[in-house]
C-alpha atoms as a PDB file:
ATOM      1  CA  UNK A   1       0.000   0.000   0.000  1.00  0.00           C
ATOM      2  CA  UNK A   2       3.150   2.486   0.930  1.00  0.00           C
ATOM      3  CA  UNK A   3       3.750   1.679  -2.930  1.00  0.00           C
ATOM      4  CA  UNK A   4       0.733   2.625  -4.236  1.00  0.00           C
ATOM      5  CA  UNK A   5       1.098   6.244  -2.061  1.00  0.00           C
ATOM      6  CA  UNK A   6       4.349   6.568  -3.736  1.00  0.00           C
ATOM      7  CA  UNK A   7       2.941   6.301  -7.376  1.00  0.00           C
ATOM      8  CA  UNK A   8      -0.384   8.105  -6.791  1.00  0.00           C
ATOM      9  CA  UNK A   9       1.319  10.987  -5.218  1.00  0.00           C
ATOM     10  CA  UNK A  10       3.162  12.954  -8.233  1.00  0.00           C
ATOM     11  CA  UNK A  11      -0.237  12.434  -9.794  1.00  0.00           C
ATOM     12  CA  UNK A  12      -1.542  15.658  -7.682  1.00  0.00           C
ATOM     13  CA  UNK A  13       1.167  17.768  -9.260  1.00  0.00           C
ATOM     14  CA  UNK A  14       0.932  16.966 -12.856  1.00  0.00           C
ATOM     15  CA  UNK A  15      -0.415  19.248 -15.392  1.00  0.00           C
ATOM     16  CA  UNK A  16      -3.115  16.311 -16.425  1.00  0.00           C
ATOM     17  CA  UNK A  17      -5.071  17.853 -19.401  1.00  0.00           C
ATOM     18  CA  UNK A  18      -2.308  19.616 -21.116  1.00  0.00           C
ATOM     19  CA  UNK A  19      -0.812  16.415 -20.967  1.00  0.00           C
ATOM     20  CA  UNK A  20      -3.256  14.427 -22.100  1.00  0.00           C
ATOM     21  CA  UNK A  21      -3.459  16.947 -25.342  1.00  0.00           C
ATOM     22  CA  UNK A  22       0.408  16.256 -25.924  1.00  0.00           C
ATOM     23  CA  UNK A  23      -0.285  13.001 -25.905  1.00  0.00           C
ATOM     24  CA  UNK A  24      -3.600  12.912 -28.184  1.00  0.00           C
ATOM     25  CA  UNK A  25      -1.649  15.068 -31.000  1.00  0.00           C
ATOM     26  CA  UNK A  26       1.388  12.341 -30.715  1.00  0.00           C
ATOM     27  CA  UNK A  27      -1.063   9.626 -30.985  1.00  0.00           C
ATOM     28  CA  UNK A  28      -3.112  11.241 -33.710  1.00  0.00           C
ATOM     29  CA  UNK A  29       0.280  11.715 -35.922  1.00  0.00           C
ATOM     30  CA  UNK A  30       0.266  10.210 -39.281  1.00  0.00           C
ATOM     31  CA  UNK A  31       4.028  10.392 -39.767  1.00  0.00           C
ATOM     32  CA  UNK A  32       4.650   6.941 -40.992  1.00  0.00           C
ATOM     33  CA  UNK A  33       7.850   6.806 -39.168  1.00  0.00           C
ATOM     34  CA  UNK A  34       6.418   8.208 -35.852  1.00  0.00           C
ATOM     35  CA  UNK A  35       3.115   6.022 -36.031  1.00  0.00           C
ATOM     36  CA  UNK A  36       4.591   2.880 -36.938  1.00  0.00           C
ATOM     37  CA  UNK A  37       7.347   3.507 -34.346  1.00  0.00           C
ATOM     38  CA  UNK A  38       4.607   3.487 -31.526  1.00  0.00           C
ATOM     39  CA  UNK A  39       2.396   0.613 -33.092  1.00  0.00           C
ATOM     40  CA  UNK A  40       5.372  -1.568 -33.135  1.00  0.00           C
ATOM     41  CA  UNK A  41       6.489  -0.853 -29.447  1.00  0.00           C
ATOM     42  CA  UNK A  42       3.270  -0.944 -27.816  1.00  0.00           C
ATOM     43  CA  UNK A  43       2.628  -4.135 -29.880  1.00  0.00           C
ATOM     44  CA  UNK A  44       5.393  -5.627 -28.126  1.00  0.00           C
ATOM     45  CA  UNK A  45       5.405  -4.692 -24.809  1.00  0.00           C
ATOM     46  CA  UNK A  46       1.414  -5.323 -24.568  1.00  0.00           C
ATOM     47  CA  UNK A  47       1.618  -8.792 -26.695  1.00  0.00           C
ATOM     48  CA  UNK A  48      -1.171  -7.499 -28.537  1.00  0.00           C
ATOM     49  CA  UNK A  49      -3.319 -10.305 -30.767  1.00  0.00           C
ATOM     50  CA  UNK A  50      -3.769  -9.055 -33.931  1.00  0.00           C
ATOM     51  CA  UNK A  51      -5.466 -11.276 -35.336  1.00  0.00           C
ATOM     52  CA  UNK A  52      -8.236 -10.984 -33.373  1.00  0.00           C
ATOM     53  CA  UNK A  53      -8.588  -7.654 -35.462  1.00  0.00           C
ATOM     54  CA  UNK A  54     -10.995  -7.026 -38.534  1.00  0.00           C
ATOM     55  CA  UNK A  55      -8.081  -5.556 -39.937  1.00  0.00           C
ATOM     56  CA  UNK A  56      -5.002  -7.586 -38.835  1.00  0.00           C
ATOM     57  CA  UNK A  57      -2.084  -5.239 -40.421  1.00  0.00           C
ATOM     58  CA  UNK A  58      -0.735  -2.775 -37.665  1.00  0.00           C
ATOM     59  CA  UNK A  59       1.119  -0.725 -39.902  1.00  0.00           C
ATOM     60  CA  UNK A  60      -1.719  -0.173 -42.542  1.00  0.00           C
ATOM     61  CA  UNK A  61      -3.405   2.099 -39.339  1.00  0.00           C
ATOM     62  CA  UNK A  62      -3.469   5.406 -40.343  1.00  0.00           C
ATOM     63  CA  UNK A  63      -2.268   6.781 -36.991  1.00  0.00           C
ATOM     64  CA  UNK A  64      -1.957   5.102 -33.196  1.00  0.00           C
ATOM     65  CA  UNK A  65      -5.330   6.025 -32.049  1.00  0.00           C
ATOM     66  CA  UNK A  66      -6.654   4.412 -35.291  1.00  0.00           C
ATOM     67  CA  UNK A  67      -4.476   1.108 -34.268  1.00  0.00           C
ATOM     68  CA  UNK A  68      -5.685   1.539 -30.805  1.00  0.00           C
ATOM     69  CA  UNK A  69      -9.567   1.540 -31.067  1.00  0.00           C
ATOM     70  CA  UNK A  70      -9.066  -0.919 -33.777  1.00  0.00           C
ATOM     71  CA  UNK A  71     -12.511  -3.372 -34.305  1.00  0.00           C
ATOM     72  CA  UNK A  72     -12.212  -6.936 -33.943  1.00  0.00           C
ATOM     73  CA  UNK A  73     -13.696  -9.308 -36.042  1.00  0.00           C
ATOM     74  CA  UNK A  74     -17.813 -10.365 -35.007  1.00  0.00           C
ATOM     75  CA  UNK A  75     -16.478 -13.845 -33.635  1.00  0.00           C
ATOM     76  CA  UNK A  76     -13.878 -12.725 -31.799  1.00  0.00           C
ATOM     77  CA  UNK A  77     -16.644 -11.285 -29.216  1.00  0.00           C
ATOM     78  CA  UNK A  78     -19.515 -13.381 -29.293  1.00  0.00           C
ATOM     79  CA  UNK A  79     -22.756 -12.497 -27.069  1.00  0.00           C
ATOM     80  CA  UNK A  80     -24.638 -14.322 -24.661  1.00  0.00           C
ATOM     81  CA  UNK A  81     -27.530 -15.300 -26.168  1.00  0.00           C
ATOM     82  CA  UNK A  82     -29.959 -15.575 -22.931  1.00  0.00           C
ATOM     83  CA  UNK A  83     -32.793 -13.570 -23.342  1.00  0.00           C
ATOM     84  CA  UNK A  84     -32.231 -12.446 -19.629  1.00  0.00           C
ATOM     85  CA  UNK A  85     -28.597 -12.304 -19.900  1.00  0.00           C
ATOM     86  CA  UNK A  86     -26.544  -8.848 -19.103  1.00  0.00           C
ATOM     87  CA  UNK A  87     -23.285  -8.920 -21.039  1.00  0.00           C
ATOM     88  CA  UNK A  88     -19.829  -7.255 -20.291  1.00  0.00           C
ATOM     89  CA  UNK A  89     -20.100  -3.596 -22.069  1.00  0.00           C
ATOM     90  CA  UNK A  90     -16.293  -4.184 -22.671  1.00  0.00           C
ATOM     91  CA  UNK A  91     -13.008  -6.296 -21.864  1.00  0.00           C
ATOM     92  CA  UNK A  92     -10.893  -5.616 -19.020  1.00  0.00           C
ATOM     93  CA  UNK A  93     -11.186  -6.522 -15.720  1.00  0.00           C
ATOM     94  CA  UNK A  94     -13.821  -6.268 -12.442  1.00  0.00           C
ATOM     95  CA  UNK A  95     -12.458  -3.499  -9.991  1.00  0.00           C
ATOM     96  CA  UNK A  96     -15.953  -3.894  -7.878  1.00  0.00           C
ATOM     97  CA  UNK A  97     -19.422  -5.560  -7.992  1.00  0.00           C
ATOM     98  CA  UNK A  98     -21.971  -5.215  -5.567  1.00  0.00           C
ATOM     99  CA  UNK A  99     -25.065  -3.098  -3.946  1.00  0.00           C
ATOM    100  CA  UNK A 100     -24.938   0.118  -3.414  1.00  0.00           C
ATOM    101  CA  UNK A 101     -25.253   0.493   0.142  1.00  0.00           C
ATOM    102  CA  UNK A 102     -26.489   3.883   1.286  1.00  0.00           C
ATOM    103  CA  UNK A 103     -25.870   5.592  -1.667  1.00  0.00           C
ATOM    104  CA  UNK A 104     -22.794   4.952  -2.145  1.00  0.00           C
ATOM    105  CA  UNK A 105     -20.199   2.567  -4.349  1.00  0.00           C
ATOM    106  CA  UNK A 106     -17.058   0.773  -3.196  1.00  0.00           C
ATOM    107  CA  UNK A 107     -13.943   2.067  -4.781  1.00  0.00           C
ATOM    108  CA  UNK A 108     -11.577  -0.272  -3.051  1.00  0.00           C
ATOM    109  CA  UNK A 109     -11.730  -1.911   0.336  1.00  0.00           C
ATOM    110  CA  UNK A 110     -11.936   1.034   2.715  1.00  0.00           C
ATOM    111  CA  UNK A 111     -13.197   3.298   0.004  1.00  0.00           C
ATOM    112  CA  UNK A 112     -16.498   4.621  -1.484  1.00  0.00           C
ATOM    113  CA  UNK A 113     -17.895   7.740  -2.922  1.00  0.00           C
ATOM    114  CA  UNK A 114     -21.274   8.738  -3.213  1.00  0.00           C
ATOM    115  CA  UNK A 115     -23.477   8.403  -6.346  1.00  0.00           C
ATOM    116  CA  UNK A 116     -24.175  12.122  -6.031  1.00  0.00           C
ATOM    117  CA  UNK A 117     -20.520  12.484  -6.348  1.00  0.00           C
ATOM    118  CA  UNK A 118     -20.218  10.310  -9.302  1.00  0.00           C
ATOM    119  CA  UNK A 119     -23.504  11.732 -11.474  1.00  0.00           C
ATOM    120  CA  UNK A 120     -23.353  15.272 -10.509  1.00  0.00           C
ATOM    121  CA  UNK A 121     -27.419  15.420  -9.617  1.00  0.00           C
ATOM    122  CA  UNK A 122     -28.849  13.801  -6.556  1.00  0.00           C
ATOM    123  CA  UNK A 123     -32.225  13.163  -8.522  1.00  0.00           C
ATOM    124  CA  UNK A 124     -30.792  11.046 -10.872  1.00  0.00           C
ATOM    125  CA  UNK A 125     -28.655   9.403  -8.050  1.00  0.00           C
ATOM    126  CA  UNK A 126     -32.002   8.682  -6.035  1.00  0.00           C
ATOM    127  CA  UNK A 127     -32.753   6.113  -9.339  1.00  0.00           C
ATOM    128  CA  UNK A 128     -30.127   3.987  -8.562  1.00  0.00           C
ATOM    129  CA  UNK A 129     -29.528   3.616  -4.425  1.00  0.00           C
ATOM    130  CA  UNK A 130     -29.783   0.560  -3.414  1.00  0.00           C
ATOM    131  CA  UNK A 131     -29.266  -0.753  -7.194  1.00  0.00           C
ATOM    132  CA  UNK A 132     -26.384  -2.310  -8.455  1.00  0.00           C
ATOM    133  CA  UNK A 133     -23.031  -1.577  -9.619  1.00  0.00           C
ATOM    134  CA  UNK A 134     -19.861  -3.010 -11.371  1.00  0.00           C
ATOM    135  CA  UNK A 135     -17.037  -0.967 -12.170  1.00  0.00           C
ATOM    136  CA  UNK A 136     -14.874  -2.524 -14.907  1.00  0.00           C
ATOM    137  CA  UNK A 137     -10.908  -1.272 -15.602  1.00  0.00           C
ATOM    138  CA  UNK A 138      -9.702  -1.207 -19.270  1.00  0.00           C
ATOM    139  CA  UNK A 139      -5.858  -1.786 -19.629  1.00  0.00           C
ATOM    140  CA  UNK A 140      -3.895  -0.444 -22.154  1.00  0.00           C
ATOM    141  CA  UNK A 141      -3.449  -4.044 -24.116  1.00  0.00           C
ATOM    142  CA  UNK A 142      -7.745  -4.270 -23.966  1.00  0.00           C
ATOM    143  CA  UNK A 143     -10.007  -4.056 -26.311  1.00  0.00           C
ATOM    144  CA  UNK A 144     -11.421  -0.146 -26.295  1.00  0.00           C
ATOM    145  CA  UNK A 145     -14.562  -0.110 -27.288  1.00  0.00           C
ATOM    146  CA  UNK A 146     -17.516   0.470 -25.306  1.00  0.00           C
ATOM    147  CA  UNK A 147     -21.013  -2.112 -26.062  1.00  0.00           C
ATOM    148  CA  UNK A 148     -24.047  -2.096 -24.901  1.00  0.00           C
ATOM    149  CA  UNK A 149     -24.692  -4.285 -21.874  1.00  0.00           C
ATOM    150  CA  UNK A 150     -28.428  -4.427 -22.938  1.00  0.00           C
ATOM    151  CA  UNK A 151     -30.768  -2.736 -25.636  1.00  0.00           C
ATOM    152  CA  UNK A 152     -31.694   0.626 -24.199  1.00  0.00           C
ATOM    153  CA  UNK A 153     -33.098   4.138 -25.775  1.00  0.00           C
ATOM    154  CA  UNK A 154     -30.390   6.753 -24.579  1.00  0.00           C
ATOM    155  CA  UNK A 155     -32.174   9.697 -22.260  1.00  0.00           C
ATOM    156  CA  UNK A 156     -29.676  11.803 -21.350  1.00  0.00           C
ATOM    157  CA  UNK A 157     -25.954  12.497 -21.661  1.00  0.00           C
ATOM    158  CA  UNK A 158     -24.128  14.480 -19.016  1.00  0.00           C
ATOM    159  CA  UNK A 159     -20.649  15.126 -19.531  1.00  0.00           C
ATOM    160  CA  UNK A 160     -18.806  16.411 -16.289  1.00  0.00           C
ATOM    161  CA  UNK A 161     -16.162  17.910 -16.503  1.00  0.00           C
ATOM    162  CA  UNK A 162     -12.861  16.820 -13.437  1.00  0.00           C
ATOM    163  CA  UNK A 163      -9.218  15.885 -13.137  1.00  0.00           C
ATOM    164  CA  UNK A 164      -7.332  13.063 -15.092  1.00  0.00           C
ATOM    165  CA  UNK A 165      -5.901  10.536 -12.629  1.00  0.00           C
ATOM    166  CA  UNK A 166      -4.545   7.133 -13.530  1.00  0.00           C
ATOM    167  CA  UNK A 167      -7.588   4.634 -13.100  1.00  0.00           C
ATOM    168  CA  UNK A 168      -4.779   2.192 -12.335  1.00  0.00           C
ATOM    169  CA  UNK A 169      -5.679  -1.001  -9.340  1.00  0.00           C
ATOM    170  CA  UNK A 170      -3.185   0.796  -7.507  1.00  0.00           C
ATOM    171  CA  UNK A 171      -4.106   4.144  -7.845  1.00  0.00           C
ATOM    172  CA  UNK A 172      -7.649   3.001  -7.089  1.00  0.00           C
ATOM    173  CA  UNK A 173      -6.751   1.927  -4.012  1.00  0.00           C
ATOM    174  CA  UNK A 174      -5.305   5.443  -2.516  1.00  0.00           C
ATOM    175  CA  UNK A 175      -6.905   8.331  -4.122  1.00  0.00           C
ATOM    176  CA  UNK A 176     -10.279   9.119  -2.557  1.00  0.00           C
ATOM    177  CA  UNK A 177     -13.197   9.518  -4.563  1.00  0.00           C
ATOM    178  CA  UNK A 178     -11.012   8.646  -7.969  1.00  0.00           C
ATOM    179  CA  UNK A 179     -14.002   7.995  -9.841  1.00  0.00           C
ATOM    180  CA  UNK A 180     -15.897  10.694  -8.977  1.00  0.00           C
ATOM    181  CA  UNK A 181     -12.984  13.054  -9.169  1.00  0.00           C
ATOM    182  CA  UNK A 182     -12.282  12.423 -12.863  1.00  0.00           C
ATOM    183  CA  UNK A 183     -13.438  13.913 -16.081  1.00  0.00           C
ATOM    184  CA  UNK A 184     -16.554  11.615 -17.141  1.00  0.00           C
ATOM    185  CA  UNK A 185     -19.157  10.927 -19.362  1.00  0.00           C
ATOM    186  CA  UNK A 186     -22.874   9.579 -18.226  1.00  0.00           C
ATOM    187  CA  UNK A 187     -25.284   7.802 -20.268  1.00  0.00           C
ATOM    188  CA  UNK A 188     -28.408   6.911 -19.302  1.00  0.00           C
ATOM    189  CA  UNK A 189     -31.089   4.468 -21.003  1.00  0.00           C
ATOM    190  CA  UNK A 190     -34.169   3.602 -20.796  1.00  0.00           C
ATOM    191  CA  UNK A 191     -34.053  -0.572 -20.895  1.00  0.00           C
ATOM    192  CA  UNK A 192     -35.738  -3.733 -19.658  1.00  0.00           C
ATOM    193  CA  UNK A 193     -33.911  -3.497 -16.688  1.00  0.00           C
ATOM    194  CA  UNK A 194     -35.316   0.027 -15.635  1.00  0.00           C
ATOM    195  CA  UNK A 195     -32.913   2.883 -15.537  1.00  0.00           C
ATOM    196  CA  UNK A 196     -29.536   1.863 -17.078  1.00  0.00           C
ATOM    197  CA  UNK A 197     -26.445   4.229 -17.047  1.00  0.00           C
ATOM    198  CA  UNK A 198     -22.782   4.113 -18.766  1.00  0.00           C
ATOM    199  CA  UNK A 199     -20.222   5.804 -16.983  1.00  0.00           C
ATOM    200  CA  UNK A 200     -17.598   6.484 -18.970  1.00  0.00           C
ATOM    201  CA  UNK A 201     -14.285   7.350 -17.124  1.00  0.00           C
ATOM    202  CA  UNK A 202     -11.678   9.356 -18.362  1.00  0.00           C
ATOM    203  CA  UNK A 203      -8.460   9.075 -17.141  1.00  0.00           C
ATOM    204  CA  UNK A 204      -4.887  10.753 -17.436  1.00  0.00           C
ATOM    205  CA  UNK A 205      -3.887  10.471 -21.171  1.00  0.00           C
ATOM    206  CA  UNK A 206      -7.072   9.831 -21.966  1.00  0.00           C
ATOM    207  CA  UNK A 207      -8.177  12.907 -23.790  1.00  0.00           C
ATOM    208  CA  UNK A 208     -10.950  11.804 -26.031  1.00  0.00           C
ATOM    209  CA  UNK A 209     -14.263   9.784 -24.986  1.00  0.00           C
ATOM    210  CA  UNK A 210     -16.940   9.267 -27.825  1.00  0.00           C
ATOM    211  CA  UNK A 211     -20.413   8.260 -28.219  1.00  0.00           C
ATOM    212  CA  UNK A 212     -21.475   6.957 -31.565  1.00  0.00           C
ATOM    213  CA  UNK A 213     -24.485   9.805 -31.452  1.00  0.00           C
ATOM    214  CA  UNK A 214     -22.465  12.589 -30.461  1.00  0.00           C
ATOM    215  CA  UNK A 215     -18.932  11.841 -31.839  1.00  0.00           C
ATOM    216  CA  UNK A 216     -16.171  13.009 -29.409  1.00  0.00           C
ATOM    217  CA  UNK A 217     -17.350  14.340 -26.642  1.00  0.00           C
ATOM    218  CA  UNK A 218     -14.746  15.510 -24.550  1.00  0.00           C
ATOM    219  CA  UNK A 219     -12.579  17.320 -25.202  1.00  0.00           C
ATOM    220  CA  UNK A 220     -12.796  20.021 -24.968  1.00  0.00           C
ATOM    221  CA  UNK A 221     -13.272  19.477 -21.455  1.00  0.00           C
ATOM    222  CA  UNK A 222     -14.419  23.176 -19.926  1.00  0.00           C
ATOM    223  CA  UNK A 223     -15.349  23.518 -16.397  1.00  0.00           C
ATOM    224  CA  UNK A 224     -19.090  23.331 -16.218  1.00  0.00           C
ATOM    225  CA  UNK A 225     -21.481  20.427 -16.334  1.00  0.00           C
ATOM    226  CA  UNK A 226     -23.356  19.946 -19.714  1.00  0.00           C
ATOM    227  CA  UNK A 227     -26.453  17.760 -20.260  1.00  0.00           C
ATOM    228  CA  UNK A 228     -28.421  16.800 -23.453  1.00  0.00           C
ATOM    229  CA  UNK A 229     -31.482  15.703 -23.000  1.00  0.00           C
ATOM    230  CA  UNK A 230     -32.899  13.020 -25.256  1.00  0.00           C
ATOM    231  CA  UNK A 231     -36.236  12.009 -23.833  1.00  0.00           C
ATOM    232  CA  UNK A 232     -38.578  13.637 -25.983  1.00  0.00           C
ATOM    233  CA  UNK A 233     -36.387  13.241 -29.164  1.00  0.00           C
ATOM    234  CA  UNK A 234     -37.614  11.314 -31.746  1.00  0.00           C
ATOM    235  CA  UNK A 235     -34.296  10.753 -33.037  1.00  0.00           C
ATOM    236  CA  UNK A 236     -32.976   9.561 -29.746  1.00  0.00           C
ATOM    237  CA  UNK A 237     -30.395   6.404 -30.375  1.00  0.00           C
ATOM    238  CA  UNK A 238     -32.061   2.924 -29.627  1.00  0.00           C
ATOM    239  CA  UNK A 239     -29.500   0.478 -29.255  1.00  0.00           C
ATOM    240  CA  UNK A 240     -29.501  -3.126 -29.341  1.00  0.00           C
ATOM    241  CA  UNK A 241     -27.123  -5.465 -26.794  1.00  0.00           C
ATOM    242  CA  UNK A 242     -23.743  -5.313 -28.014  1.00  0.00           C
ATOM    243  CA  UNK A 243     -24.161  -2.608 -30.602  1.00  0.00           C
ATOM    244  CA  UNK A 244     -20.998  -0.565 -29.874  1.00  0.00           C
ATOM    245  CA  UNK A 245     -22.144   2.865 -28.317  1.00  0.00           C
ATOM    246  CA  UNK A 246     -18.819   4.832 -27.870  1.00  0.00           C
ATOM    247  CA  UNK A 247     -14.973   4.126 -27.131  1.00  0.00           C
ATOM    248  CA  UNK A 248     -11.722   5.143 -25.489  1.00  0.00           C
ATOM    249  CA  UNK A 249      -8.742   6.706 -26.869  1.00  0.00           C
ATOM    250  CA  UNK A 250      -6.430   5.020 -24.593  1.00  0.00           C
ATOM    251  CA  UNK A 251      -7.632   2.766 -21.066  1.00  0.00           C
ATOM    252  CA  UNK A 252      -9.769   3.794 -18.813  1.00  0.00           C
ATOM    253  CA  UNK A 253     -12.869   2.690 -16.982  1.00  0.00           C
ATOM    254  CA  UNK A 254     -16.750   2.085 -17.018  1.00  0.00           C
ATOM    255  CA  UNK A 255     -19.195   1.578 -14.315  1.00  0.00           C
ATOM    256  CA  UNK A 256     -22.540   0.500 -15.064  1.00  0.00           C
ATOM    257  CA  UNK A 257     -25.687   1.209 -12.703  1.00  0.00           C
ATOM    258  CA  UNK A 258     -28.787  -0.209 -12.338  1.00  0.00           C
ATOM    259  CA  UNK A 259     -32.131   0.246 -10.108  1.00  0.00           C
ATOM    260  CA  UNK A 260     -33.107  -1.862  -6.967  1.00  0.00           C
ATOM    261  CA  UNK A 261     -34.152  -4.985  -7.426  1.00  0.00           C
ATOM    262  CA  UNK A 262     -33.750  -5.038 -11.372  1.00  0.00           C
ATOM    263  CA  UNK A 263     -30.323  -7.463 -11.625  1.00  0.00           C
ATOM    264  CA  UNK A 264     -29.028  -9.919 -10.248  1.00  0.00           C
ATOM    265  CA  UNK A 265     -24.678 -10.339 -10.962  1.00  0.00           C
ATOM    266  CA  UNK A 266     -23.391 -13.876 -11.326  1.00  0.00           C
ATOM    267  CA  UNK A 267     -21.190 -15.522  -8.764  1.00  0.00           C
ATOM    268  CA  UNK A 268     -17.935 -15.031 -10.789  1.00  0.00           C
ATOM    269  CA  UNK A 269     -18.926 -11.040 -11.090  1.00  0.00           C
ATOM    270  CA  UNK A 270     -16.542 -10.551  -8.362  1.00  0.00           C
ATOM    271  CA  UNK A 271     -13.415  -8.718  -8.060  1.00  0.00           C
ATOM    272  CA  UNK A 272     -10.631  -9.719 -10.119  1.00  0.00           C
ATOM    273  CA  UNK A 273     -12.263 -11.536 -12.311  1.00  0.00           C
ATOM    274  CA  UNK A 274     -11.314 -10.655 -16.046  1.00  0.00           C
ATOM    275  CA  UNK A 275     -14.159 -10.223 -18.194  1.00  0.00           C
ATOM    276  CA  UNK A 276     -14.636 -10.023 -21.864  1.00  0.00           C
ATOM    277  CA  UNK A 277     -17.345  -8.123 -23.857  1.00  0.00           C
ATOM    278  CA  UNK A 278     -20.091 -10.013 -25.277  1.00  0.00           C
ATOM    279  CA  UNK A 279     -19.307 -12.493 -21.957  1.00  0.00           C
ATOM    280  CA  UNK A 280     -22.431 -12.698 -19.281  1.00  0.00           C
ATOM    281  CA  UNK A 281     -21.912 -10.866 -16.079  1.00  0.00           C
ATOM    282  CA  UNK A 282     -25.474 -10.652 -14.589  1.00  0.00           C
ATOM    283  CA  UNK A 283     -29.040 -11.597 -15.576  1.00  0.00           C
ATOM    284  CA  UNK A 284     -32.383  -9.430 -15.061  1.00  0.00           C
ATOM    285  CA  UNK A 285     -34.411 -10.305 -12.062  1.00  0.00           C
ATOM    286  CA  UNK A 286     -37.681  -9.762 -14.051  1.00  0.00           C
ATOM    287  CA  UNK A 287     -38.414  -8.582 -17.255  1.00  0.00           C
ATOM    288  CA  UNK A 288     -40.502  -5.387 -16.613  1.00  0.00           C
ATOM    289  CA  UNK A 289     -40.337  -2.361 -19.115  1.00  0.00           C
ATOM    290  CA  UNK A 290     -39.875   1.158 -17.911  1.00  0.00           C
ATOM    291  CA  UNK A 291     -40.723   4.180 -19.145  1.00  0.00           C
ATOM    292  CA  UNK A 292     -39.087   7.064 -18.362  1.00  0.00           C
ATOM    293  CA  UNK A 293     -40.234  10.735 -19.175  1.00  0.00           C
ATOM    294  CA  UNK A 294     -39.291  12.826 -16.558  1.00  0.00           C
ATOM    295  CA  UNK A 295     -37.310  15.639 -16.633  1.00  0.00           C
ATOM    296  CA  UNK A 296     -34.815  14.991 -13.279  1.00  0.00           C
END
């Protein structure tokens, strides 16, 4: 744990934005030399499978970021095909499962932060206490883009704006309230499991998060909490389980929410466990549509 203090610490003193611009130009470059250069050492020192990838030639990328968020081939992933069945939004690996108990979510043992914290409005906070939550970590060798868990019609978007901390295990473990201290993206749906949101997490060096409806949403990152509302849209996204519904550049993390009494996580849900999207992580605990039209 003295370690993990040691790491986390110079974290408080970095510049993280301006870094994680720096780092989204040099990823972004299309300098043969300098692209290839980074695909070929970050294909090595993460042992990365290409081909698992619909297109399995590194070098025909036309920059790292392209390389990076890469889509794999339809089998690679294949979805649970239980009508009940709640499946991984991504790959990486369970930080936390659970309830969350009086409002709040487990960060690490000995640490939790509020779901007001996390979503920026108590009202839409209220929809999920007591529900259930399992925050998932992308690595850097992962897969990076983002699924849905089940078919939902997107309500709202909030984007709030925060710092860019390493969503490292061991950085998880130290710095309070790392979730809901970081720059993040929250999407909530409308599904057959009640209220369903996607947090998306950014992280330092992460400087991009996308939705496939709104493209890239941060950055720029500003300092004020913006919402779209999509409940009375007509064009509001439906998507099916496992359509793809945004992406990384670079790891990071999601935590998915649901209601009270909606889910029910299976046994090896736990944390640790590594988890792959498409793979079945939880099942409904009835089938009941909601309908949501409020404004909060």
């Amino acid at each position: 744990m003295f370690t993990d203090y040691l790491k986390a610490l110079p974290q408080y003193l970095l510049p993280h934005h301006p870094l994680s611009r720096v780092v989204g130009r040099l990823v972004r470059c299309r300098i043969p030399v300098i692209k290839n250069l980074l695909i070929n050492a970050f294909t090595r020192l993460y042992r990365i499978e290409m081909d698992l990838a619909e297109n399995p030639d590194p070098y025909s990328y036309p920059d790292f970021n392209s390389f990076f968020t890469r889509a794999l081939r339809p089998e690679a992933r294949p979805l649970a095909t239980a009508a009940e069945a709640i499946i991984s939004p991504v790959d990486g690996q369970i930080s936390q499962a659970g309830t969350c108990h009086d409002g709040r979510i487990l960060q690490a043992k000995g640490r939790s932060y509020t779901l007001t914290q996390l979503l920026g409005d108590s009202g839409l906070a209220a929809r999920f206490a007591g529900g259930s939550f399992a925050t998932i970590y992308l690595s850097p060798r992962d897969y990076h883009r983002i699924h849905m868990p089940l078919a939902g019609r997107l309500l709202e978007m909030v984007h709030v704006p925060g710092r860019l901390f390493s969503v490292s295990p061991a950085t998880t473990r130290v710095i309070p309230g790392l979730f809901a201290r970081n720059e993040r993206v929250i999407c909530l749906f409308d599904s057959d499991a009640g209220p369903m949101a996607l947090v998306l997490v950014g992280a330092i060096f992460v400087a991009s998060i996308e939705t496939c409806w709104a493209g890239v949403v941060t950055p720029p990152s500003g300092r004020t909490i913006r919402r779209r509302n999509y409940r009375d849209d007509p064009a509001a996204p439906s998507l099916e389980r496992g359509a793809e519904m945004g992406r990384f550049n670079m790891g990071s993390t999601v935590i998915l929410l649901f209601g009270p009494d909606r889910i029910a996580w299976q046994h090896d849900c736990r944390e640790g466990a590594t988890v792959r999207m498409g793979q079945q992580i939880g099942a409904l605990s009835h089938k009941i549509a909601f309908t949501d039209k409020s404004g909060g």
